[in-house]
Protein backbone atom coordinates (compact mmCIF):
# COMPACT_ATOMS: atom_id res chain seq x y z
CA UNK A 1 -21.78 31.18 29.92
CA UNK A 2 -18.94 28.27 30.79
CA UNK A 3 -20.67 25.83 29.05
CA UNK A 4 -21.69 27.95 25.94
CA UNK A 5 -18.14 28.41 25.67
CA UNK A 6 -16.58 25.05 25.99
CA UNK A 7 -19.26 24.16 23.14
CA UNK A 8 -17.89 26.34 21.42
CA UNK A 9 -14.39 25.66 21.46
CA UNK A 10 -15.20 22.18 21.16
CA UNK A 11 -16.14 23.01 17.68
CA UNK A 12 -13.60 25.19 16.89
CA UNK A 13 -11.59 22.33 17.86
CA UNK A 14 -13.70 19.75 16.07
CA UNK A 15 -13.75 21.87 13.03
CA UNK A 16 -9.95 21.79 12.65
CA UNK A 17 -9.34 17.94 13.40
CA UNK A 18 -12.41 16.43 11.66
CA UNK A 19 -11.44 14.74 8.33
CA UNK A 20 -8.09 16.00 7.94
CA UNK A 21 -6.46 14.35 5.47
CA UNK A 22 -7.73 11.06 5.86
CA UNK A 23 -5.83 11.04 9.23
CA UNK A 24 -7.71 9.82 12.03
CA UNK A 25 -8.25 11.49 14.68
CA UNK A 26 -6.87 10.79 18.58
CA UNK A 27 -9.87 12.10 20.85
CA UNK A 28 -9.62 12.75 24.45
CA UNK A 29 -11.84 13.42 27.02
CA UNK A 30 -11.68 13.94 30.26
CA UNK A 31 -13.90 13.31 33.48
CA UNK A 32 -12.88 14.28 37.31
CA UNK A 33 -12.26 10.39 38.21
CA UNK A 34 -10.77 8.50 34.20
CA UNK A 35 -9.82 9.84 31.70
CA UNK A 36 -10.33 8.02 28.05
CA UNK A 37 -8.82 8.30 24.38
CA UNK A 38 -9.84 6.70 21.47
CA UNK A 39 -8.68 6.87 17.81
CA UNK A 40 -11.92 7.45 15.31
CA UNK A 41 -11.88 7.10 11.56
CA UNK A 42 -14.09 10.12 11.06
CA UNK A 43 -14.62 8.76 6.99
CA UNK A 44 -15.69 5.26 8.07
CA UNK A 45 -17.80 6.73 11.48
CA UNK A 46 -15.40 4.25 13.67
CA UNK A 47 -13.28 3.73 16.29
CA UNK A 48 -10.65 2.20 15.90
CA UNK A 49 -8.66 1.67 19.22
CA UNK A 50 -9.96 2.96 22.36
CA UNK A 51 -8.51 2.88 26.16
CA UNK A 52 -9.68 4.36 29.51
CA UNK A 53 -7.38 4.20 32.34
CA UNK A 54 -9.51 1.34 33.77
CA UNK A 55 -7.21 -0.66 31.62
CA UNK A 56 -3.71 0.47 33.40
CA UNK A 57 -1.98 -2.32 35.56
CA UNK A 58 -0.78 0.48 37.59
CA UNK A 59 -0.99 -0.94 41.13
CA UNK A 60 1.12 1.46 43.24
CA UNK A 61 -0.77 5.27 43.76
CA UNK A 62 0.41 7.39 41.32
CA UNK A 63 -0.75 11.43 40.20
CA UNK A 64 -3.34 11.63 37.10
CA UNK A 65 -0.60 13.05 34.99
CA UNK A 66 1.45 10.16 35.18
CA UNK A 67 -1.56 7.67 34.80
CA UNK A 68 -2.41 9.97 31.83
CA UNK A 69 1.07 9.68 30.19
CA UNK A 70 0.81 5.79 30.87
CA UNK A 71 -2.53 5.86 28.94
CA UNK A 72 -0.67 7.60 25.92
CA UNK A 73 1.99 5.24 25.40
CA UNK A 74 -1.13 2.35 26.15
CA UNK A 75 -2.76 3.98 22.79
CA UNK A 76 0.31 4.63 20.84
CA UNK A 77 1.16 1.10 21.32
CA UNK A 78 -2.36 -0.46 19.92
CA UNK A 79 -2.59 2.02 16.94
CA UNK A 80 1.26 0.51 16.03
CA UNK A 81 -0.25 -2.64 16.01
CA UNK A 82 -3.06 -1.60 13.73
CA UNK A 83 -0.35 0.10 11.92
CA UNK A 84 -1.16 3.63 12.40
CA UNK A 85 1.20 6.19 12.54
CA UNK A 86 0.11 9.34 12.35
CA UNK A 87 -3.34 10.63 13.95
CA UNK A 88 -4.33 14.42 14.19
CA UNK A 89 -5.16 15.39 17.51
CA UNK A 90 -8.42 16.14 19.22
CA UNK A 91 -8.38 17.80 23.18
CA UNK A 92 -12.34 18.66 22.23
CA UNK A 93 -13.25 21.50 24.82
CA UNK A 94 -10.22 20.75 27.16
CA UNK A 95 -7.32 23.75 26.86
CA UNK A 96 -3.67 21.78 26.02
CA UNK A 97 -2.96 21.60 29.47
CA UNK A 98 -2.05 19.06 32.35
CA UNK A 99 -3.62 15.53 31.75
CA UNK A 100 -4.75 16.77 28.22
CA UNK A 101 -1.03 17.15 27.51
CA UNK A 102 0.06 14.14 29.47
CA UNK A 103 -1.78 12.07 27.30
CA UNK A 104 -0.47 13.56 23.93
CA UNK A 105 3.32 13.18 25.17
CA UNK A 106 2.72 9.74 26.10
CA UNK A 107 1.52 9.32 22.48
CA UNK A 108 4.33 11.15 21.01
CA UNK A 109 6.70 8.76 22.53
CA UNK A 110 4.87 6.23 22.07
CA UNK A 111 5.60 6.34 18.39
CA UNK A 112 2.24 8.10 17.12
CA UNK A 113 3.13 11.68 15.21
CA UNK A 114 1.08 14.44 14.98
């Protein structure tokens, strides 16, 4: 029943984001250990910039959230340089909530609206 219901939201979710406007779309997800982002041009079927947290230069021990927020800005940053501004944004099954919404506030001030 868990997982019937995270596909579903995921598609709820996906059905929302997917193709809208011709904006692309800022997909998270999430695993106990990384978590990764990635922007995908849903017309074209690629993606455009994508980070894990494999590529923070974090060396001192730091809490998920803040590694999570780090990754945000890290993405924000890129898509500026591949001059994208405004993305819609995808949490797939994942409720707005704790590294989810680290992630998107790191983006926010990175520069990227949505």
């Amino acid at each position: 029943m868990k997982k019937k219901g995270q596909i579903l939201r995921k598609i709820r979710v996906r059905a929302k984001t997917k193709g809208t406007l011709s904006k692309p779309r800022l997909s998270v997800y999430r695993s106990n250990r990384f978590i990764y982002a990635q922007i995908i041009d849903d017309d074209k079927r690629k993606t455009i910039v994508g980070v894990s947290e494999k590529n923070l230069s974090l060396k001192e021990k730091t809490k998920k959230a803040d590694k999570s927020k780090e990754l945000g800005l890290l993405i924000a940053k890129k898509a500026l340089a591949k001059k994208i501004k405004e993305v819609v944004f995808d949490r797939g099954s994942y409720k707005y909530h704790g590294r989810v919404k680290a992630v998107a506030e790191g983006a926010r001030e990175g520069g990227l609206k949505f």
